[in-house]
PDB file of N, CA and C in Angstrom:
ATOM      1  N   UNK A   1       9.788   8.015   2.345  1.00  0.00           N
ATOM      2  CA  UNK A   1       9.049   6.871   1.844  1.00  0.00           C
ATOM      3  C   UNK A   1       7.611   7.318   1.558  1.00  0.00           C
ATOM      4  N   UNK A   2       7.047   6.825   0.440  1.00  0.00           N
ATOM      5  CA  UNK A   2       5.719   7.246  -0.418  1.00  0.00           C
ATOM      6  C   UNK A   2       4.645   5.900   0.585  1.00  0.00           C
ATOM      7  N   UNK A   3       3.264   6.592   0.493  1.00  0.00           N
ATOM      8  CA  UNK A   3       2.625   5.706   1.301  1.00  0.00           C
ATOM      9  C   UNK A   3       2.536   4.233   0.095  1.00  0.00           C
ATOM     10  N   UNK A   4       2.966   4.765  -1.193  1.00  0.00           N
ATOM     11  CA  UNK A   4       2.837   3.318  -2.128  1.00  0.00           C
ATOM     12  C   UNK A   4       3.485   2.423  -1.712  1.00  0.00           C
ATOM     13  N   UNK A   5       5.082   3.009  -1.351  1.00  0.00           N
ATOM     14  CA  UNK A   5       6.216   2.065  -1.090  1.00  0.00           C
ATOM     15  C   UNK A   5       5.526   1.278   0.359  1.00  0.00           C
ATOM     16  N   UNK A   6       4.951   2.378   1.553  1.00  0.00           N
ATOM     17  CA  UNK A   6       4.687   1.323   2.733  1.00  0.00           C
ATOM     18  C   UNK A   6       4.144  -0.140   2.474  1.00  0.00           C
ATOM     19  N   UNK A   7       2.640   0.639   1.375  1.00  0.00           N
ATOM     20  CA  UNK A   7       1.364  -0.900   1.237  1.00  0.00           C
ATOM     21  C   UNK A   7       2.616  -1.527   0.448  1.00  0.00           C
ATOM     22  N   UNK A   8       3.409  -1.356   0.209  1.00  0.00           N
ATOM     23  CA  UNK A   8       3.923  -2.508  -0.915  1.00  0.00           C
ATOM     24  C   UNK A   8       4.782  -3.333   0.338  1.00  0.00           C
ATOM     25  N   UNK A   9       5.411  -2.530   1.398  1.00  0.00           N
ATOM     26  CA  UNK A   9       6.187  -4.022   1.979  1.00  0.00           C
ATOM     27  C   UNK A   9       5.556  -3.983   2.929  1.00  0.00           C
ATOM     28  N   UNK A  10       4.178  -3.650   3.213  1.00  0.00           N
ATOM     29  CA  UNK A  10       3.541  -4.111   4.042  1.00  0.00           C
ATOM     30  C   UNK A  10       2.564  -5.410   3.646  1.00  0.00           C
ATOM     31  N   UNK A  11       2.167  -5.358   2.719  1.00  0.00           N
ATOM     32  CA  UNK A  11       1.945  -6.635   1.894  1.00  0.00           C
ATOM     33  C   UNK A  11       3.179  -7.526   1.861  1.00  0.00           C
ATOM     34  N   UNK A  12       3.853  -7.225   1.398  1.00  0.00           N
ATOM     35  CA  UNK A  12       5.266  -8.214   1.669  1.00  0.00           C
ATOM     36  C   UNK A  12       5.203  -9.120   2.870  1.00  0.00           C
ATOM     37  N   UNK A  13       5.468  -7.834   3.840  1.00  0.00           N
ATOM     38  CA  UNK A  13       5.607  -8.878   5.373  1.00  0.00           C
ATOM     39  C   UNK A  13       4.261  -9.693   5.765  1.00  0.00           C
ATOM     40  N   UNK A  14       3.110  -9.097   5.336  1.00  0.00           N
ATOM     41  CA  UNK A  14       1.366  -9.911   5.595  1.00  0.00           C
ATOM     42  C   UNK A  14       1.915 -11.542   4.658  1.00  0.00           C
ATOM     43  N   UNK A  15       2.179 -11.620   3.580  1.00  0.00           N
ATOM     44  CA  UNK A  15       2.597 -12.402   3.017  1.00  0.00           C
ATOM     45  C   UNK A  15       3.668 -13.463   3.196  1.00  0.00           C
ATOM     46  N   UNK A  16       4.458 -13.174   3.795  1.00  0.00           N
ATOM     47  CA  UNK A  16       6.063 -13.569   4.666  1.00  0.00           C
ATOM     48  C   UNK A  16       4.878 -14.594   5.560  1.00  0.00           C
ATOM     49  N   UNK A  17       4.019 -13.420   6.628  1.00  0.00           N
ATOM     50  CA  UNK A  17       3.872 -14.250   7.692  1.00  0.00           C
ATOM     51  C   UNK A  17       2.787 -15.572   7.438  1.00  0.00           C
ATOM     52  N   UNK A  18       1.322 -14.940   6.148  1.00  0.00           N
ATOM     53  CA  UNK A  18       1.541 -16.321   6.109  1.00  0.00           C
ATOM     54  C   UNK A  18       1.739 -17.228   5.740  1.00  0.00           C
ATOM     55  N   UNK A  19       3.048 -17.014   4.574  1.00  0.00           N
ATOM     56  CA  UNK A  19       3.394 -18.036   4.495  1.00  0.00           C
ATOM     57  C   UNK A  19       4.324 -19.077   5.475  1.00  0.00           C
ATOM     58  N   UNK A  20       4.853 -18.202   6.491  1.00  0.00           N
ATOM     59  CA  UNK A  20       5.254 -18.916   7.428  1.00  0.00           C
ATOM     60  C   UNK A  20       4.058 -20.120   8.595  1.00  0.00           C
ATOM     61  N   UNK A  21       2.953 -19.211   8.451  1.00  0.00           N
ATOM     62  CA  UNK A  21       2.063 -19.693   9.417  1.00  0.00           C
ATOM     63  C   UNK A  21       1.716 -21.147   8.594  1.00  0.00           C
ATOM     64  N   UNK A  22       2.029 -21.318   7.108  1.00  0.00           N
ATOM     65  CA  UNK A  22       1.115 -22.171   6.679  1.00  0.00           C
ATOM     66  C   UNK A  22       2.509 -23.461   6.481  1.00  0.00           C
ATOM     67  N   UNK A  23       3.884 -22.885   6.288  1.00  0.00           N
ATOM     68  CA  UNK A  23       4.842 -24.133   6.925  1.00  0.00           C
ATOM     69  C   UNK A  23       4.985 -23.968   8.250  1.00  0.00           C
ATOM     70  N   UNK A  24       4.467 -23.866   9.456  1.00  0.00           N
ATOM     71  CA  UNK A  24       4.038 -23.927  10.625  1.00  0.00           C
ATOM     72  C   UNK A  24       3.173 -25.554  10.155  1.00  0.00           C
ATOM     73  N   UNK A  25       2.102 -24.672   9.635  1.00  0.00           N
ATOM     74  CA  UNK A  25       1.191 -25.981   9.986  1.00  0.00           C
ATOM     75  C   UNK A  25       1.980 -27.261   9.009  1.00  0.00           C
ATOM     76  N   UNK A  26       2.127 -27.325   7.673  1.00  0.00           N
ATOM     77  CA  UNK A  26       2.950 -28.053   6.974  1.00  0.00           C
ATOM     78  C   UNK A  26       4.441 -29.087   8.062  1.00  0.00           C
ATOM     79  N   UNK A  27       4.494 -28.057   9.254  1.00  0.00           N
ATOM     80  CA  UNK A  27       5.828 -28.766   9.791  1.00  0.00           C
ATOM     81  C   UNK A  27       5.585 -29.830  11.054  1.00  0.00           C
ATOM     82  N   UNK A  28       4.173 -29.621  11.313  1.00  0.00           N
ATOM     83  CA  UNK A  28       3.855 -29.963  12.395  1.00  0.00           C
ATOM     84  C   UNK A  28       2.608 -29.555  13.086  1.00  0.00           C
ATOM     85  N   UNK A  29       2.138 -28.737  13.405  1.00  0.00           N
ATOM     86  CA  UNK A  29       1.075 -27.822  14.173  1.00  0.00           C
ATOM     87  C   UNK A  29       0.231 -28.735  13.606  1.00  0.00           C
ATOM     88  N   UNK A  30      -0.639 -28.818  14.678  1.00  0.00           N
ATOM     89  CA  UNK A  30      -2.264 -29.732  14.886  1.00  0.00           C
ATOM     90  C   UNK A  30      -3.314 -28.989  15.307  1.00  0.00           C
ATOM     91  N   UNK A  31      -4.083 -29.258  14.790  1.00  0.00           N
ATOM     92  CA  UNK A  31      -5.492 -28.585  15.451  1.00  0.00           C
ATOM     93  C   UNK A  31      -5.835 -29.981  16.546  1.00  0.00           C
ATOM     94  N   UNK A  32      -6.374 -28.897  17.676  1.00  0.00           N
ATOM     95  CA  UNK A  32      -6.731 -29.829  18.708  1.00  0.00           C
ATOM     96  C   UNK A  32      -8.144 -29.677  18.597  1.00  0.00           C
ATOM     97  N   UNK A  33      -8.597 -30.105  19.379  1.00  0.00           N
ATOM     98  CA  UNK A  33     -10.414 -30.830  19.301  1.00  0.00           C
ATOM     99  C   UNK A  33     -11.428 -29.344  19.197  1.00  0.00           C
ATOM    100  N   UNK A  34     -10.248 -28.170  20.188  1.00  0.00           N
ATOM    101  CA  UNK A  34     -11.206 -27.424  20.963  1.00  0.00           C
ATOM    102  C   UNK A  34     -11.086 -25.864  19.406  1.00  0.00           C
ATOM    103  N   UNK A  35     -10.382 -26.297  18.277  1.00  0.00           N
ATOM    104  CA  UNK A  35      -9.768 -25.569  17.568  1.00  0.00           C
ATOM    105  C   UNK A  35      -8.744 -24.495  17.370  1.00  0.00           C
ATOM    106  N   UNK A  36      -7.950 -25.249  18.497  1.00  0.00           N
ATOM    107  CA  UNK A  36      -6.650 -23.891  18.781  1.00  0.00           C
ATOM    108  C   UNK A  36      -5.455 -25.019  17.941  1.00  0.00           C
ATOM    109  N   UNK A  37      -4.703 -24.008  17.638  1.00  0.00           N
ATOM    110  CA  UNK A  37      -3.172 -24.620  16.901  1.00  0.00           C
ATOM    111  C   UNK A  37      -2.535 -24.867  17.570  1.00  0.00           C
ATOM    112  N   UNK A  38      -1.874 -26.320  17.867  1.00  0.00           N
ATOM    113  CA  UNK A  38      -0.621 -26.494  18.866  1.00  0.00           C
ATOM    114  C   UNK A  38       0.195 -26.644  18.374  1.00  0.00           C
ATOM    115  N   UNK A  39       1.513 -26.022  18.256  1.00  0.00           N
ATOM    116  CA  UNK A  39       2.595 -25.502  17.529  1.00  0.00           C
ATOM    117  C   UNK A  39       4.230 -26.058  18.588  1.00  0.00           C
ATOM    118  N   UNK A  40       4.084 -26.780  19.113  1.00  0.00           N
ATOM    119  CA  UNK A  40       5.154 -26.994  19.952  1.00  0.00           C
ATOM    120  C   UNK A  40       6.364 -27.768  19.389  1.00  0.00           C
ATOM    121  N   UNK A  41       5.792 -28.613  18.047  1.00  0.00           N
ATOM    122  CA  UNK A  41       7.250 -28.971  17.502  1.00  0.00           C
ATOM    123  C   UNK A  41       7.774 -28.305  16.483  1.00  0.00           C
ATOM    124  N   UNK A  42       7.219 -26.648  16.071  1.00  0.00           N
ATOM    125  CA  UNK A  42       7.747 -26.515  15.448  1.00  0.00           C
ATOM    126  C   UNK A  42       8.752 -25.047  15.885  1.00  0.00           C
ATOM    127  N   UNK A  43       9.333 -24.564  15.085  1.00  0.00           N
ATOM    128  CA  UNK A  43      10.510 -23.689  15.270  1.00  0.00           C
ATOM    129  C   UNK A  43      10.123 -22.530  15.200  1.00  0.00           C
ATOM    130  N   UNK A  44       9.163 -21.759  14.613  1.00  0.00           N
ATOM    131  CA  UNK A  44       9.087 -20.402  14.169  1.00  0.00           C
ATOM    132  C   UNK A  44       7.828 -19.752  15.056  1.00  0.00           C
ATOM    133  N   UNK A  45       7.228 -18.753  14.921  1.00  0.00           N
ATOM    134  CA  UNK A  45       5.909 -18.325  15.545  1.00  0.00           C
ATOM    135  C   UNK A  45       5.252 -18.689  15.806  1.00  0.00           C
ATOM    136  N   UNK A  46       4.667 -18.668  17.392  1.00  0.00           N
ATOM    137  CA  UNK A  46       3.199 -19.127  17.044  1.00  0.00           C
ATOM    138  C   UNK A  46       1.870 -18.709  16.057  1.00  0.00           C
ATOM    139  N   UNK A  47       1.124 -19.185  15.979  1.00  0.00           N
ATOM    140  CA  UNK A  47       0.012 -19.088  15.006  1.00  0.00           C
ATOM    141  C   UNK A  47      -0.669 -17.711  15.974  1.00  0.00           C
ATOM    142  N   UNK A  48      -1.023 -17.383  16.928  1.00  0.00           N
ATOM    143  CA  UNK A  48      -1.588 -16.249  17.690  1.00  0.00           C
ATOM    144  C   UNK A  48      -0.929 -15.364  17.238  1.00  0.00           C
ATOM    145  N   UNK A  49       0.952 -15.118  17.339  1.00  0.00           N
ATOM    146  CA  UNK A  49       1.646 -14.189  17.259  1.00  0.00           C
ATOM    147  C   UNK A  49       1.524 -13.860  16.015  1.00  0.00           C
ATOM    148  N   UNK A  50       1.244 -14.751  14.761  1.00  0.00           N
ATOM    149  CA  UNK A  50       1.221 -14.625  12.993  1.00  0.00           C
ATOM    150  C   UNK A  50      -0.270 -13.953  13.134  1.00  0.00           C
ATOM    151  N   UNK A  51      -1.212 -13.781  13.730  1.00  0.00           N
ATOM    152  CA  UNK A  51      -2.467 -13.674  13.222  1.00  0.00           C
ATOM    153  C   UNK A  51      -2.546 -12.372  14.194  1.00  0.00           C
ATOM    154  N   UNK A  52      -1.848 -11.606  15.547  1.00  0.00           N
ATOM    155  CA  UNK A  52      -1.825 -10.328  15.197  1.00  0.00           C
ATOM    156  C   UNK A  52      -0.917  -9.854  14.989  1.00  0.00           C
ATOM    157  N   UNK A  53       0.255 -10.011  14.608  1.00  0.00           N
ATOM    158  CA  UNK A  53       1.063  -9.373  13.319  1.00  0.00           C
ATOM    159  C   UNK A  53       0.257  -9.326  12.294  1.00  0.00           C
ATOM    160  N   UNK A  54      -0.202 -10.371  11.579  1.00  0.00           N
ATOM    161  CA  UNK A  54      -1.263  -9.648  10.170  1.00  0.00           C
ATOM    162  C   UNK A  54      -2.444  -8.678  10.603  1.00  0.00           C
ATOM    163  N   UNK A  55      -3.329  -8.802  11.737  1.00  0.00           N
ATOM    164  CA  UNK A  55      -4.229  -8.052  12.385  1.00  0.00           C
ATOM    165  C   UNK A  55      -3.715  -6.514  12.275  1.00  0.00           C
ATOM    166  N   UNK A  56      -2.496  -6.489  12.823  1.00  0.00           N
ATOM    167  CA  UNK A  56      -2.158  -4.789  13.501  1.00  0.00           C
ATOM    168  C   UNK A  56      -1.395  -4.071  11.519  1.00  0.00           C
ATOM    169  N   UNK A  57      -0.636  -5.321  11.050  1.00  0.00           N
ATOM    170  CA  UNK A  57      -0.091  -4.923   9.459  1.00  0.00           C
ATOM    171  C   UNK A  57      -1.171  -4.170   8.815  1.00  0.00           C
ATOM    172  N   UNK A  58      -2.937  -5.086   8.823  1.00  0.00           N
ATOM    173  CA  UNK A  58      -3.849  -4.485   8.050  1.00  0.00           C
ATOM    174  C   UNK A  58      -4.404  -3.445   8.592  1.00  0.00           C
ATOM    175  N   UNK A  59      -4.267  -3.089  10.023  1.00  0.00           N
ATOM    176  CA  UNK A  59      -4.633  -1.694  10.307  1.00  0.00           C
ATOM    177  C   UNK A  59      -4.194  -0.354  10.342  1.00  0.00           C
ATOM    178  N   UNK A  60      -2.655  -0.803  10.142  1.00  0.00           N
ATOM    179  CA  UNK A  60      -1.687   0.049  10.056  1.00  0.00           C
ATOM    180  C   UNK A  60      -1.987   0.840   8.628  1.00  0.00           C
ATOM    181  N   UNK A  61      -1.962  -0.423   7.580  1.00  0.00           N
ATOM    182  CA  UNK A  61      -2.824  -0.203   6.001  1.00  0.00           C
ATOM    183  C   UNK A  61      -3.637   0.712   5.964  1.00  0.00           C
ATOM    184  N   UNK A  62      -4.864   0.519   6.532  1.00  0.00           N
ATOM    185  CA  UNK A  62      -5.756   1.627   6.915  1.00  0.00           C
ATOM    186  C   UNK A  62      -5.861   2.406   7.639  1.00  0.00           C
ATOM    187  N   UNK A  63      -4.968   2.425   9.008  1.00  0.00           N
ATOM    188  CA  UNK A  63      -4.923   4.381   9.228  1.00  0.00           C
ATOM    189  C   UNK A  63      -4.030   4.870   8.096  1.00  0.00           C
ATOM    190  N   UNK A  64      -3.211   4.366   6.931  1.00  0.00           N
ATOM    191  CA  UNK A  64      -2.588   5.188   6.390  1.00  0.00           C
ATOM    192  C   UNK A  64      -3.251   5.622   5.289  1.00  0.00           C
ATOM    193  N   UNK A  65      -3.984   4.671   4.410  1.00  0.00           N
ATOM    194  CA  UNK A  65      -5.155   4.627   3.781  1.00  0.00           C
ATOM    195  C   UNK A  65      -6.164   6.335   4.489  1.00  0.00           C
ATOM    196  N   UNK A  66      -6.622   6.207   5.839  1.00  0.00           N
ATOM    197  CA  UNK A  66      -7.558   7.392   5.809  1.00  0.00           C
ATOM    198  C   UNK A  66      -6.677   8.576   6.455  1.00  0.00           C
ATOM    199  N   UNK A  67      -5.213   8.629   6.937  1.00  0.00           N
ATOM    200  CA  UNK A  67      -4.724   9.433   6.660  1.00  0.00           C
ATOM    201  C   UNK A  67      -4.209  10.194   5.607  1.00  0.00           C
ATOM    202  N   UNK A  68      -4.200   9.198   4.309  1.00  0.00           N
ATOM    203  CA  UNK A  68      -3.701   9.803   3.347  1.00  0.00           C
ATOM    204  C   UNK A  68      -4.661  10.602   2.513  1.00  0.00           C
ATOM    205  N   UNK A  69      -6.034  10.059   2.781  1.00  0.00           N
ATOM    206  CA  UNK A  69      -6.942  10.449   1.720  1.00  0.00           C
ATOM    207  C   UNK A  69      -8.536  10.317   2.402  1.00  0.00           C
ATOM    208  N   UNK A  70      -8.698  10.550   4.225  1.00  0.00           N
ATOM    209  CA  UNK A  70      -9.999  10.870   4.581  1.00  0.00           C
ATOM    210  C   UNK A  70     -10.769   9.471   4.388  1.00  0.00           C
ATOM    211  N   UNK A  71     -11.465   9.183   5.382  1.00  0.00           N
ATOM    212  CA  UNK A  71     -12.337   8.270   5.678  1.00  0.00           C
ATOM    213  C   UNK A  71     -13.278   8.211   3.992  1.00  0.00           C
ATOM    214  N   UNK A  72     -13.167   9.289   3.199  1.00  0.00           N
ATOM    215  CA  UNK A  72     -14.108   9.304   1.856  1.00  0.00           C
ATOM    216  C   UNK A  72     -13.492   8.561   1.016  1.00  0.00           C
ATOM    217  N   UNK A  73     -12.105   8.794   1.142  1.00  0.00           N
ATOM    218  CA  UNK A  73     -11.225   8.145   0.348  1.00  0.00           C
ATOM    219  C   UNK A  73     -10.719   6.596   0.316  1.00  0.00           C
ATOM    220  N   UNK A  74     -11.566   6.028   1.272  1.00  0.00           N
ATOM    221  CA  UNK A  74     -11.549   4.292   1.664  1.00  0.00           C
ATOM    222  C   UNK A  74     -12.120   3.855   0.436  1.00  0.00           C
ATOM    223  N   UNK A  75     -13.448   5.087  -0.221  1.00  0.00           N
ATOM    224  CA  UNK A  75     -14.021   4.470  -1.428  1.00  0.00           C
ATOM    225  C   UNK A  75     -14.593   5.228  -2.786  1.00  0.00           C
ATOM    226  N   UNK A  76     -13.382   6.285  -2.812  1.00  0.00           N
ATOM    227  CA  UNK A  76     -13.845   6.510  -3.837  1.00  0.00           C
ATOM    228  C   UNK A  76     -12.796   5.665  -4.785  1.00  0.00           C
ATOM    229  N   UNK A  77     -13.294   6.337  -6.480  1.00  0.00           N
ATOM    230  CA  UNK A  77     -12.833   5.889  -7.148  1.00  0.00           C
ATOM    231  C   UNK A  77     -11.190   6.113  -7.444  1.00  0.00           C
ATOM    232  N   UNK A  78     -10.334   4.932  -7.558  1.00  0.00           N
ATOM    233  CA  UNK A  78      -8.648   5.476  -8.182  1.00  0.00           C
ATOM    234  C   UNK A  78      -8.856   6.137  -9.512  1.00  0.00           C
ATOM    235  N   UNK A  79      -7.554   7.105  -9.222  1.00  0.00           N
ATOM    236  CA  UNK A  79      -7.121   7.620 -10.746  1.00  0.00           C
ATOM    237  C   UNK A  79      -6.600   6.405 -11.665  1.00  0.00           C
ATOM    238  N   UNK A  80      -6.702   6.334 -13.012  1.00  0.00           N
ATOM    239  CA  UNK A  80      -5.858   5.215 -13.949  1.00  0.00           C
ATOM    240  C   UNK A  80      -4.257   5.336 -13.712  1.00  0.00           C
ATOM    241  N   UNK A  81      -4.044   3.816 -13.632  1.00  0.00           N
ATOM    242  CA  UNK A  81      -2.691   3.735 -13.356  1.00  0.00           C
ATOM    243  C   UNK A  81      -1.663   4.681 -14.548  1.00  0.00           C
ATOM    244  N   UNK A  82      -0.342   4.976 -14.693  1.00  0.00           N
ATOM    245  CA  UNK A  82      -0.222   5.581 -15.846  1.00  0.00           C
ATOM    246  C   UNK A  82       1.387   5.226 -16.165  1.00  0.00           C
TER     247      UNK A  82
END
């Protein structure tokens, strides 16, 4: 597997989750006073568990990002797509 193919279903699953997190809230989940999500009538993840699954997805992104191409390579310029 090419590090293209990873970012590509690693975006996938960042995407999956939130769109799950956001029919979470759509199904039920409330914000309480103190601003935490209470999620108890609904069926799927909690909102903590969706937010570091995306947390650890986007870091994973970037150690592969500066493994592939050096902390320089976070910013240089891409080659044209082709």
């Amino acid at each position: 597997m090419n590090t293209n193919l990873l970012h590509n279903i690693i975006n996938v699953v960042m995407i999956l989750v939130a769109g799950i997190t956001a029919v979470m809230t759509a199904m039920g989940c409330v914000t309480l006073p103190n601003g935490e999500l209470e999620c108890t009538e609904t069926l799927f993840i909690s909102p903590t568990v969706a937010t570091a699954i995306v947390t650890v997805l986007g870091i994973v992104k970037m150690l592969v990002n500066v493994i592939r191409d050096g902390f320089s390579g976070l910013a240089k310029r891409q080659p044209p797509v082709q």
